[in-house]
N, C-alpha and C. Protein backbone atom coordinates (compact mmCIF):
# COMPACT_ATOMS: atom_id res chain seq x y z
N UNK A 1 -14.52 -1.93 47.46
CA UNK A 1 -14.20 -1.63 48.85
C UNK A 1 -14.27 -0.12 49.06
N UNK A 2 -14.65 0.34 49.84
CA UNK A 2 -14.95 1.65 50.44
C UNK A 2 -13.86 2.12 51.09
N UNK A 3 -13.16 3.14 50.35
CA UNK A 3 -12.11 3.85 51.01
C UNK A 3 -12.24 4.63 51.96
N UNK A 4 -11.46 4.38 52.99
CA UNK A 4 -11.71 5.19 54.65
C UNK A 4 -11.82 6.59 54.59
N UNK A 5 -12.12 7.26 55.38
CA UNK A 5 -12.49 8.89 55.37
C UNK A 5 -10.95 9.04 55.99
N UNK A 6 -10.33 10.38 54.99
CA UNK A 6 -9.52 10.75 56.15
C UNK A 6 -10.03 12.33 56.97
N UNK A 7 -9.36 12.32 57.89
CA UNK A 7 -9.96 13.61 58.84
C UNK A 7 -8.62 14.26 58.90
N UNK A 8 -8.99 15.57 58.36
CA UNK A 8 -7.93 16.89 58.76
C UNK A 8 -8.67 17.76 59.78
N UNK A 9 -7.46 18.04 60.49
CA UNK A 9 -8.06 19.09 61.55
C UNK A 9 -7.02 20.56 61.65
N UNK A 10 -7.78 21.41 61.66
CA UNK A 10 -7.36 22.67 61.65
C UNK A 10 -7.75 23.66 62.88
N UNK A 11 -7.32 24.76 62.59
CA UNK A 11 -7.80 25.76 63.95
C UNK A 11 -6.37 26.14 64.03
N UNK A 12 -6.72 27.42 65.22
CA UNK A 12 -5.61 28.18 65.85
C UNK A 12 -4.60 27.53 66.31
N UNK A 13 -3.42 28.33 66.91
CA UNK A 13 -2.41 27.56 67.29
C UNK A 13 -2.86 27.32 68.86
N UNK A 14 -2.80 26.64 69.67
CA UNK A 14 -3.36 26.31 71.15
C UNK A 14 -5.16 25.79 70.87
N UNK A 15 -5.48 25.27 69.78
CA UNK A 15 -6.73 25.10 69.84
C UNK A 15 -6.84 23.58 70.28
N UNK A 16 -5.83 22.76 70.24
CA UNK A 16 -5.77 21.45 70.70
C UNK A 16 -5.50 20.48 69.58
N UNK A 17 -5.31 21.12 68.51
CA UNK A 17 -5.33 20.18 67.34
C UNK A 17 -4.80 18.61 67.89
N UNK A 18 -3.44 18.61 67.82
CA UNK A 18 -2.57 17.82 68.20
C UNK A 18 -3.27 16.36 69.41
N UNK A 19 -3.65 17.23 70.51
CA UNK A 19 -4.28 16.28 71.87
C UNK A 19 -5.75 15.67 70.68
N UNK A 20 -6.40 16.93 70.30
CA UNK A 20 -7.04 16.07 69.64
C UNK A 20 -7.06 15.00 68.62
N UNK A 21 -6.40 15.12 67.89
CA UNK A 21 -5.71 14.28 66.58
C UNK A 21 -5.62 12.77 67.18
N UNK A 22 -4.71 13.00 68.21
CA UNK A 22 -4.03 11.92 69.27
C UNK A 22 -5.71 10.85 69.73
N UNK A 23 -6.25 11.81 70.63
CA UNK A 23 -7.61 11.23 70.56
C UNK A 23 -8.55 10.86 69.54
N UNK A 24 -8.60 11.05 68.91
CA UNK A 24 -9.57 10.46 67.55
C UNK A 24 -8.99 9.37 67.12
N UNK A 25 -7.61 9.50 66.91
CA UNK A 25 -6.89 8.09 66.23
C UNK A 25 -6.95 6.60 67.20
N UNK A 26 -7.22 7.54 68.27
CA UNK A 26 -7.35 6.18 69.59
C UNK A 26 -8.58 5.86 69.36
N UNK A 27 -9.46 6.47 69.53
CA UNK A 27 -11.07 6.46 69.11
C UNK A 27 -11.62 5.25 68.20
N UNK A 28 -10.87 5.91 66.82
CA UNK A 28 -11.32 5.03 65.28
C UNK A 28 -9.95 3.73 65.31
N UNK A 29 -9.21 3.95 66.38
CA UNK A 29 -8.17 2.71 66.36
C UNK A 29 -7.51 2.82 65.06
N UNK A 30 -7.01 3.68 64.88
CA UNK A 30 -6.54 4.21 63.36
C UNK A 30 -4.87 5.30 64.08
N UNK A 31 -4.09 5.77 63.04
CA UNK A 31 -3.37 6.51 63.18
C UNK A 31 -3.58 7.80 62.57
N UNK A 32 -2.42 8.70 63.53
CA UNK A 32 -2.41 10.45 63.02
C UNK A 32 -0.85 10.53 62.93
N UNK A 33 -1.09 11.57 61.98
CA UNK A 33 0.12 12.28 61.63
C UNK A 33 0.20 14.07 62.18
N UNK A 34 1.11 14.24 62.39
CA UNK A 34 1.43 16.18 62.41
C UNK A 34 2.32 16.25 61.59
N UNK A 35 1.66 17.11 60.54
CA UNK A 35 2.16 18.00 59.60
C UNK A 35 3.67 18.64 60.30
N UNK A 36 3.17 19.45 61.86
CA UNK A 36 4.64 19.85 61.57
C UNK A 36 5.70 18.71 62.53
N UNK A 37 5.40 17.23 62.92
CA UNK A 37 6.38 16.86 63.34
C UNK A 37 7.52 16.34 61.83
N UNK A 38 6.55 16.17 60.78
CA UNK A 38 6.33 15.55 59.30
C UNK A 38 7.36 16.24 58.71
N UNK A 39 7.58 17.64 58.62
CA UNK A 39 7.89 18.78 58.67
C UNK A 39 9.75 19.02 59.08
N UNK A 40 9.06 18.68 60.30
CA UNK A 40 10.66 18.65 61.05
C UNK A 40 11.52 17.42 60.75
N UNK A 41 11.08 15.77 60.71
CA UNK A 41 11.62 15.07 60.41
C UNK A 41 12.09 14.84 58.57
N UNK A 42 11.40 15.84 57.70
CA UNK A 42 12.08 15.87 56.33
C UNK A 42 13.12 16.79 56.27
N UNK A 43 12.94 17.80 57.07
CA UNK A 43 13.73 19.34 56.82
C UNK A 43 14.58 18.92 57.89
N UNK A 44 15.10 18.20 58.90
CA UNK A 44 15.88 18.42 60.11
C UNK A 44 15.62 19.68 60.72
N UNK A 45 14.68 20.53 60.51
CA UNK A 45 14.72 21.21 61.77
C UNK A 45 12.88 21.62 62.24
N UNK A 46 12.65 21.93 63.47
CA UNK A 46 11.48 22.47 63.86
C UNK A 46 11.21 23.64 63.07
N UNK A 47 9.50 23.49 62.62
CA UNK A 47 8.85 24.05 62.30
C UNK A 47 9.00 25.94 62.53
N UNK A 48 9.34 26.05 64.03
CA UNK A 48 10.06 27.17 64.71
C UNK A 48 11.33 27.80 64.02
N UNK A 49 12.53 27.09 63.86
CA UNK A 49 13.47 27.23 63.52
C UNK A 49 13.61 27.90 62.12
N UNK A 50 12.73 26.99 61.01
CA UNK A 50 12.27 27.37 59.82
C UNK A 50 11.69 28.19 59.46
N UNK A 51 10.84 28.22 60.03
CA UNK A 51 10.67 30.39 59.74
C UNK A 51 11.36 31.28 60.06
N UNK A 52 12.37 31.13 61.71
CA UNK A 52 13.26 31.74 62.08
C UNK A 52 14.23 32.08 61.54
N UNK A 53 14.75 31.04 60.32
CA UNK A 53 16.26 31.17 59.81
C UNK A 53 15.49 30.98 58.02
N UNK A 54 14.36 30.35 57.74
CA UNK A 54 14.28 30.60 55.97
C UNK A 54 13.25 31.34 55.93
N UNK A 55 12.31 31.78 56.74
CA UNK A 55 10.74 32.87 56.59
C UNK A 55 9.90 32.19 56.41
N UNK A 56 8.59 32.51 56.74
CA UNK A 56 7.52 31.76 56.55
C UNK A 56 6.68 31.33 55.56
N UNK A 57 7.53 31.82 54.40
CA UNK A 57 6.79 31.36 52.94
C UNK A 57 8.13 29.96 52.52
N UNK A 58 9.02 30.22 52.75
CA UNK A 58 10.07 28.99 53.00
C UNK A 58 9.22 27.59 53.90
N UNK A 59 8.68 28.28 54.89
CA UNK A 59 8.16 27.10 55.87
C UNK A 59 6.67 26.51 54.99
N UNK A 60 6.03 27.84 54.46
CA UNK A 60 4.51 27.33 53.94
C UNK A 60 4.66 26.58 53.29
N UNK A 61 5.73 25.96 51.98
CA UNK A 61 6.48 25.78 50.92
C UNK A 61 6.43 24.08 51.65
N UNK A 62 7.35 24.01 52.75
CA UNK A 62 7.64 22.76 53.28
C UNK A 62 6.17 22.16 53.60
N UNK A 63 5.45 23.21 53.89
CA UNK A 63 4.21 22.55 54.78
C UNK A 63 3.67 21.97 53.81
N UNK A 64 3.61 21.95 52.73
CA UNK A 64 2.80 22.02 51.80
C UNK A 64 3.15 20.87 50.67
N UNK A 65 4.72 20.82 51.22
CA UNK A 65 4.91 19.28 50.97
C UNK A 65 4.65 18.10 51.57
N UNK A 66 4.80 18.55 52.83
CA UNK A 66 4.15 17.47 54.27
C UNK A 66 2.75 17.43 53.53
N UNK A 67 2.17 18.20 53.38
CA UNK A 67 0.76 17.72 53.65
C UNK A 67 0.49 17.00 52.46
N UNK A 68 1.20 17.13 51.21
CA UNK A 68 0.89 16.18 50.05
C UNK A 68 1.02 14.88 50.34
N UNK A 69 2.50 14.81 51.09
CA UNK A 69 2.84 13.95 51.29
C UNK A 69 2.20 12.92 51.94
N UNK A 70 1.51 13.53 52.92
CA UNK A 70 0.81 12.96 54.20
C UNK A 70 -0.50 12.12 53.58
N UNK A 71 -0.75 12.77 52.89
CA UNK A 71 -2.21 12.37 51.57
C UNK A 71 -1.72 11.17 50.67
N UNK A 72 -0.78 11.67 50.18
CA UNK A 72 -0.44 10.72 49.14
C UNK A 72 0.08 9.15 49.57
N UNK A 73 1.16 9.51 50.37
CA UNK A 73 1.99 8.43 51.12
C UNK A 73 2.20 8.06 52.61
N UNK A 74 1.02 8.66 53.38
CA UNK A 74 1.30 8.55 54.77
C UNK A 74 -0.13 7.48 54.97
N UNK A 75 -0.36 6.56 56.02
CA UNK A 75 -0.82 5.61 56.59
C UNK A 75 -2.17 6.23 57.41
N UNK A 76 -1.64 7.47 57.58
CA UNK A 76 -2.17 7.92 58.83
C UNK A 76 -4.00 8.22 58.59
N UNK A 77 -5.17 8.09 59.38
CA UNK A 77 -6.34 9.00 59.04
C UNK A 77 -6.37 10.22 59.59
N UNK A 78 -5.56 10.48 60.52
CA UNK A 78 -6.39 11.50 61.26
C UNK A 78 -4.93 12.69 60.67
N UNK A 79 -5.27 13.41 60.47
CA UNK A 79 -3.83 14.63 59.71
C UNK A 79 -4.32 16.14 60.72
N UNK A 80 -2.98 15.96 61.49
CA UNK A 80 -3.34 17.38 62.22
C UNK A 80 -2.42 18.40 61.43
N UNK A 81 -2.95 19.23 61.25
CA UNK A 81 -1.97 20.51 60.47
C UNK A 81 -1.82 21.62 61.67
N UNK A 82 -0.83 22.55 61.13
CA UNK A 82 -0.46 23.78 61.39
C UNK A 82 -1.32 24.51 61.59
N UNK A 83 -1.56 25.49 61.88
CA UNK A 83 -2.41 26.77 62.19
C UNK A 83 -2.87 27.72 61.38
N UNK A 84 -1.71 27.47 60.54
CA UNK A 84 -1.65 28.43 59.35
C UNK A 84 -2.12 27.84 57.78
N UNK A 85 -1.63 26.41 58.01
CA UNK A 85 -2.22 25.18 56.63
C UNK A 85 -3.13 25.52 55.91
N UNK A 86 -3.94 25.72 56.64
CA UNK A 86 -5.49 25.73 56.05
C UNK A 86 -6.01 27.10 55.34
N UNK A 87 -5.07 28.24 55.63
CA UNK A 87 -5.45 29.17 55.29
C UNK A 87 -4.56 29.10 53.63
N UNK A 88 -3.90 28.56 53.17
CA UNK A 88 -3.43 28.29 51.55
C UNK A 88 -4.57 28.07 51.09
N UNK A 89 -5.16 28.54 49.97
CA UNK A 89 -5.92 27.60 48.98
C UNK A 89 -5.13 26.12 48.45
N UNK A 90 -3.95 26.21 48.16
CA UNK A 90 -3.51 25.09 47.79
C UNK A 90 -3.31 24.17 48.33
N UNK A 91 -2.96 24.34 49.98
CA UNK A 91 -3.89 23.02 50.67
C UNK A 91 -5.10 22.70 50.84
N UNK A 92 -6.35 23.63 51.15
CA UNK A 92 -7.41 23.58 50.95
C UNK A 92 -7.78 22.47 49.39
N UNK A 93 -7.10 22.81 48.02
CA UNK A 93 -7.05 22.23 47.27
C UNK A 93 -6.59 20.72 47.44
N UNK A 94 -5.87 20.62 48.37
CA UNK A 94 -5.23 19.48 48.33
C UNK A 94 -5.96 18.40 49.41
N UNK A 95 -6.46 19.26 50.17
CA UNK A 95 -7.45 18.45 51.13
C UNK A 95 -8.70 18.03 50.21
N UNK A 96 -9.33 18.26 49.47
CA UNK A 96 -10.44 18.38 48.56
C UNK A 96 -10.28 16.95 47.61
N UNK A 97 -8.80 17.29 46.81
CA UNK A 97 -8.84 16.63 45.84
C UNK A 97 -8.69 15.14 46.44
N UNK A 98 -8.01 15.02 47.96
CA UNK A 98 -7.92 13.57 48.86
C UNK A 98 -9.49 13.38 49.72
N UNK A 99 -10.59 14.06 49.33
CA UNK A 99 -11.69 13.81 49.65
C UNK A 99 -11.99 13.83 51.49
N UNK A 100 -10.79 14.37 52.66
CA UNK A 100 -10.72 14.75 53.77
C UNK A 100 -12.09 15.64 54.28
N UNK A 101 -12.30 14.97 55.33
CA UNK A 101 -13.06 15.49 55.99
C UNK A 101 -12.27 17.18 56.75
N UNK A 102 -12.58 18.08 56.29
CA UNK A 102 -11.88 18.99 57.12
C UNK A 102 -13.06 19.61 58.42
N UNK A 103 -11.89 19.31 59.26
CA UNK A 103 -12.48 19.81 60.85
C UNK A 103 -11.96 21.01 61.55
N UNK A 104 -12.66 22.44 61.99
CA UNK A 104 -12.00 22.88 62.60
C UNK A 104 -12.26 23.23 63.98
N UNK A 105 -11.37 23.25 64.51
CA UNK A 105 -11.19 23.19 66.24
C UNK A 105 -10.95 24.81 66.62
N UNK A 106 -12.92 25.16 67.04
CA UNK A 106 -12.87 26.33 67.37
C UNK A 106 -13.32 26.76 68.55
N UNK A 107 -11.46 27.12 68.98
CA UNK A 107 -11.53 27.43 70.24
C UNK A 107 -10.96 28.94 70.72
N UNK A 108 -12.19 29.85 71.41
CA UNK A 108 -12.02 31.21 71.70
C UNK A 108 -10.22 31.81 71.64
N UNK A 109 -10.26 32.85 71.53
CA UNK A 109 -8.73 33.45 71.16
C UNK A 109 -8.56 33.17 73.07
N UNK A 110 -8.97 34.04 74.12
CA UNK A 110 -8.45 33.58 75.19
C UNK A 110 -7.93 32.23 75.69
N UNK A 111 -8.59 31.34 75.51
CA UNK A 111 -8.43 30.10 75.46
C UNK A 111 -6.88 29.82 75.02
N UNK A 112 -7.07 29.64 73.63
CA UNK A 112 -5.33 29.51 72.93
C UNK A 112 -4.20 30.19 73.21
N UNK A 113 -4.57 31.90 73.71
CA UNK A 113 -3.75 32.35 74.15
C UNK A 113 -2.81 32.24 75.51
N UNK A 114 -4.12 31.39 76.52
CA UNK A 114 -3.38 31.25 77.52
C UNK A 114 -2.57 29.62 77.41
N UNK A 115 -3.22 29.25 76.32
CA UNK A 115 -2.20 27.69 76.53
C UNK A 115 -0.74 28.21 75.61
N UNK A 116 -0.65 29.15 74.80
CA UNK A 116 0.35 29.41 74.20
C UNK A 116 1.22 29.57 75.61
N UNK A 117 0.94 30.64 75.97
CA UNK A 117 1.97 31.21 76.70
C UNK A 117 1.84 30.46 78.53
N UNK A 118 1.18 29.31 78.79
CA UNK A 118 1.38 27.97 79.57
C UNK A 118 2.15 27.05 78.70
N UNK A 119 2.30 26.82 77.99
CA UNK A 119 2.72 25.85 77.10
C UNK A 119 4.58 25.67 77.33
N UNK A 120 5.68 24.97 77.55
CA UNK A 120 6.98 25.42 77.68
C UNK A 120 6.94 25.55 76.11
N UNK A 121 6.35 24.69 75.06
CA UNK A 121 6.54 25.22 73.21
C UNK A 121 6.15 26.31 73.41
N UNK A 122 5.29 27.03 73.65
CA UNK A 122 4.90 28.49 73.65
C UNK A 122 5.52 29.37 73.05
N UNK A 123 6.81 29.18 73.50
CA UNK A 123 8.11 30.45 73.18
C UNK A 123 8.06 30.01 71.40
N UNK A 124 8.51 28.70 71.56
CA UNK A 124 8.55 28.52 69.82
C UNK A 124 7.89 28.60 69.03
N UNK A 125 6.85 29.84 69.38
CA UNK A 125 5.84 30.04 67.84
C UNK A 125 6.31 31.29 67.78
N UNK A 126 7.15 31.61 66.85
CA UNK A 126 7.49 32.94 66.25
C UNK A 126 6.38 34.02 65.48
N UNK A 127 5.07 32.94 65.19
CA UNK A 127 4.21 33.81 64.91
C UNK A 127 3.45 34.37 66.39
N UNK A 128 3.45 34.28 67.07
CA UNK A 128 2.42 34.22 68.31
C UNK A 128 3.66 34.87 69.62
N UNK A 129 4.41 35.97 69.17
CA UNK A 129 5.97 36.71 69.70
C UNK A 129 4.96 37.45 71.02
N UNK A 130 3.60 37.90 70.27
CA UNK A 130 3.20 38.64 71.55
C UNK A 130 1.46 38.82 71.19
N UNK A 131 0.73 39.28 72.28
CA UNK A 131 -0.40 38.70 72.30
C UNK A 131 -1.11 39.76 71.11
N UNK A 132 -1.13 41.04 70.99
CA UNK A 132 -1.31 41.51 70.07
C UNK A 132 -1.28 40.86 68.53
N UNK A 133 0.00 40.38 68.41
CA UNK A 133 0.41 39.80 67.05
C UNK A 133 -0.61 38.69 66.84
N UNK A 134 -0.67 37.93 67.85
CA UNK A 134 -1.31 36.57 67.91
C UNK A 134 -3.49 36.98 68.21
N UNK A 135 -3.57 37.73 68.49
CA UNK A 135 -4.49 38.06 68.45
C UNK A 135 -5.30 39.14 67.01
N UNK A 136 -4.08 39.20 66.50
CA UNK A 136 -4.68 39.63 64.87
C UNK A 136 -4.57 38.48 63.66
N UNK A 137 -3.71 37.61 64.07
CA UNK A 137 -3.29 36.58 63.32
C UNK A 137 -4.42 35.63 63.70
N UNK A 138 -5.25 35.28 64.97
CA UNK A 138 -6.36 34.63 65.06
C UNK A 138 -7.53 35.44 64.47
N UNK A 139 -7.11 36.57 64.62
CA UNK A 139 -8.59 37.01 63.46
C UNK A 139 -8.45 37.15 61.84
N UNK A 140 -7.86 36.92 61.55
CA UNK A 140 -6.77 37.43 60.16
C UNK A 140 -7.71 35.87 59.78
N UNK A 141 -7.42 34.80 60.31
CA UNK A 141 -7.52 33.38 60.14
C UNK A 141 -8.69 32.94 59.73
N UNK A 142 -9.39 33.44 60.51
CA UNK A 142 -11.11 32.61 60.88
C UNK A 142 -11.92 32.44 60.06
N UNK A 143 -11.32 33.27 58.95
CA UNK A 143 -12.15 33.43 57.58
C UNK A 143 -11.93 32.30 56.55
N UNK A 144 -10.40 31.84 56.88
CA UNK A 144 -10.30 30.75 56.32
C UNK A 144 -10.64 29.31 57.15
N UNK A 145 -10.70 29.22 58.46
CA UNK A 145 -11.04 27.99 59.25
C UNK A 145 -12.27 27.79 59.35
N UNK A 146 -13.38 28.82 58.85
CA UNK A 146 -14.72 29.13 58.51
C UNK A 146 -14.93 28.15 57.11
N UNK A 147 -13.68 27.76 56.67
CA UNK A 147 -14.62 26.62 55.03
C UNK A 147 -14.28 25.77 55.56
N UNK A 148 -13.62 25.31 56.88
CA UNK A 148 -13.89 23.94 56.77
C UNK A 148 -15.20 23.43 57.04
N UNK A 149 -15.31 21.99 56.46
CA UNK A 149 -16.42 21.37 56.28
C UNK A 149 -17.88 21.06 58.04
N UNK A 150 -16.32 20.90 58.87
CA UNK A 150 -16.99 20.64 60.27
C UNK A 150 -16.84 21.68 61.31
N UNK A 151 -17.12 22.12 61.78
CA UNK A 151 -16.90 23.33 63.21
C UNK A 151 -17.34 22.62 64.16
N UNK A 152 -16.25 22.41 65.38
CA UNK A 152 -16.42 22.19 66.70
C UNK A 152 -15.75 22.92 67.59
N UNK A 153 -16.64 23.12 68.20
CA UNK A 153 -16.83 24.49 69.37
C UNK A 153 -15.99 24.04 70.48
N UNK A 154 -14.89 24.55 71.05
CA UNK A 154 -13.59 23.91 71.67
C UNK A 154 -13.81 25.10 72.99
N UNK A 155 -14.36 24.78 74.29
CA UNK A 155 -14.53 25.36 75.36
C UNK A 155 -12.88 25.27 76.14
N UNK A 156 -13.29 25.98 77.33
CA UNK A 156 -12.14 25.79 77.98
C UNK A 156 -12.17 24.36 78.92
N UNK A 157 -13.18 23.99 79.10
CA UNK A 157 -13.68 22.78 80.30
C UNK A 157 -13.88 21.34 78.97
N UNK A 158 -13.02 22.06 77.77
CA UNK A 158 -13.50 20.41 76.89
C UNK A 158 -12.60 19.66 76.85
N UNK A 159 -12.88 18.40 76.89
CA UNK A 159 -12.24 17.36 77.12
C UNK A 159 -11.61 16.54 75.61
N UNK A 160 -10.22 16.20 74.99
CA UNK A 160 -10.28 16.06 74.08
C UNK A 160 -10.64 14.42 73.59
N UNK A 161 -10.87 14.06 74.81
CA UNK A 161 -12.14 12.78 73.94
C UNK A 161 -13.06 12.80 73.35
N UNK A 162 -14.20 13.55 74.34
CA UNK A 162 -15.60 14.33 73.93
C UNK A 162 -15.41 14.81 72.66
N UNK A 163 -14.15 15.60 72.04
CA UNK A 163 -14.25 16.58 70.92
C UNK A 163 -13.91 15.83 69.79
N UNK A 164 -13.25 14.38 69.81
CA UNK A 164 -13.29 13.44 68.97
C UNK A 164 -13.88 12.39 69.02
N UNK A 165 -15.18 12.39 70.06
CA UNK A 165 -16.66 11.72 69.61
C UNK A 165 -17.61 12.52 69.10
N UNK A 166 -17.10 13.71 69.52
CA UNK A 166 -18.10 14.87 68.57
C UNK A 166 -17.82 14.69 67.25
N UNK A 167 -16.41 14.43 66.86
CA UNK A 167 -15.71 14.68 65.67
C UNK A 167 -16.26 13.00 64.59
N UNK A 168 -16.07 11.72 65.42
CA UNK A 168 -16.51 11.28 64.75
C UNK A 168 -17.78 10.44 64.33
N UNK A 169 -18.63 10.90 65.32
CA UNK A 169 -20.08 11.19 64.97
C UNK A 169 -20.50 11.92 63.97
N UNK A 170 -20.14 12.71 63.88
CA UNK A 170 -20.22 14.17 62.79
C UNK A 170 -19.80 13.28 61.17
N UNK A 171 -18.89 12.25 61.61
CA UNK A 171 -18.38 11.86 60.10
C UNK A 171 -18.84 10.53 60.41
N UNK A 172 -19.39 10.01 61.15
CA UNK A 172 -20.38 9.03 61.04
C UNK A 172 -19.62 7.83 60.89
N UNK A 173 -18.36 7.60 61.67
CA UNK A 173 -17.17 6.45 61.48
C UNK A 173 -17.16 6.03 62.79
């Protein structure tokens, strides 16, 4: 029997991961997981909170259990991660060794920036405090959202159906 593809998706923070995730799993009639709802329901607290009160190598630490976890013991195909996930080698490693399709959702820094700060979560990304910060931290990034396996080009007028028939055309499911 032919084991199902799973699909990780990555990208900036406001790149749509999430809406998209949501759509693809409707798509392939399959389920998704978020890393950081995954996250919040092991640790009791938001993803936000956890860097706020243990730092963000405390939070990478957690993420990094979610995402094993999510591989190892979660149901789900479609795995939306964090913003930041993908830039570990050791998830990168860990996406690899679970044979994941990695996808990233690349969508212009204006773009994300204005859904950050439209967003009422907005406030709760402690990495993304101000547009400067968040605008070096999207370039800081790209170098790592650059190995994933798939790149899709995330406009402002895209629709997140379209971007998970793009997505699973591309993986041929």
């Amino acid at each position: 029997m032919k084991r199902r593809l799973r699909i990780l998706l990555t990208g900036f923070m406001g790149a749509g991961k999430t809406t998209v995730a949501r759509a693809l799993a409707r798509l392939l009639e399959d389920s998704f997981v978020s890393l950081d709802q995954l996250i919040a329901e092991r640790e009791g607290r938001a993803p936000s909170q956890l860097i706020l009160e243990e730092g963000e190598a405390y939070f990478r630490d957690a993420e990094t259990r979610a995402l094993r976890l999510a591989l190892e013991a979660h149901p789900a195909r479609v795995i939306d991660t964090g913003g930041g996930a993908w830039t570990l080698p050791r998830n990168r490693a860990l996406a690899a060794r679970y044979d994941c399709l990695t996808v990233w959702l690349d969508a212009p820094f204006e773009l994300c920036w204005q859904r950050i700060t439209h967003d009422p979560a907005g406030a709760a990304r402690p990495l993304a405090r101000d547009r400067a910060l968040a605008a070096r931290l999207y370039e800081e990034r790209r170098a790592a959202y650059q190995l994933a396996a798939l790149r899709v080009r995330v406009k402002p007028a895209s629709n997140p159906e379209e971007l998970a028939a793009e997505i699973a055309a591309a993986a041929r499911v």
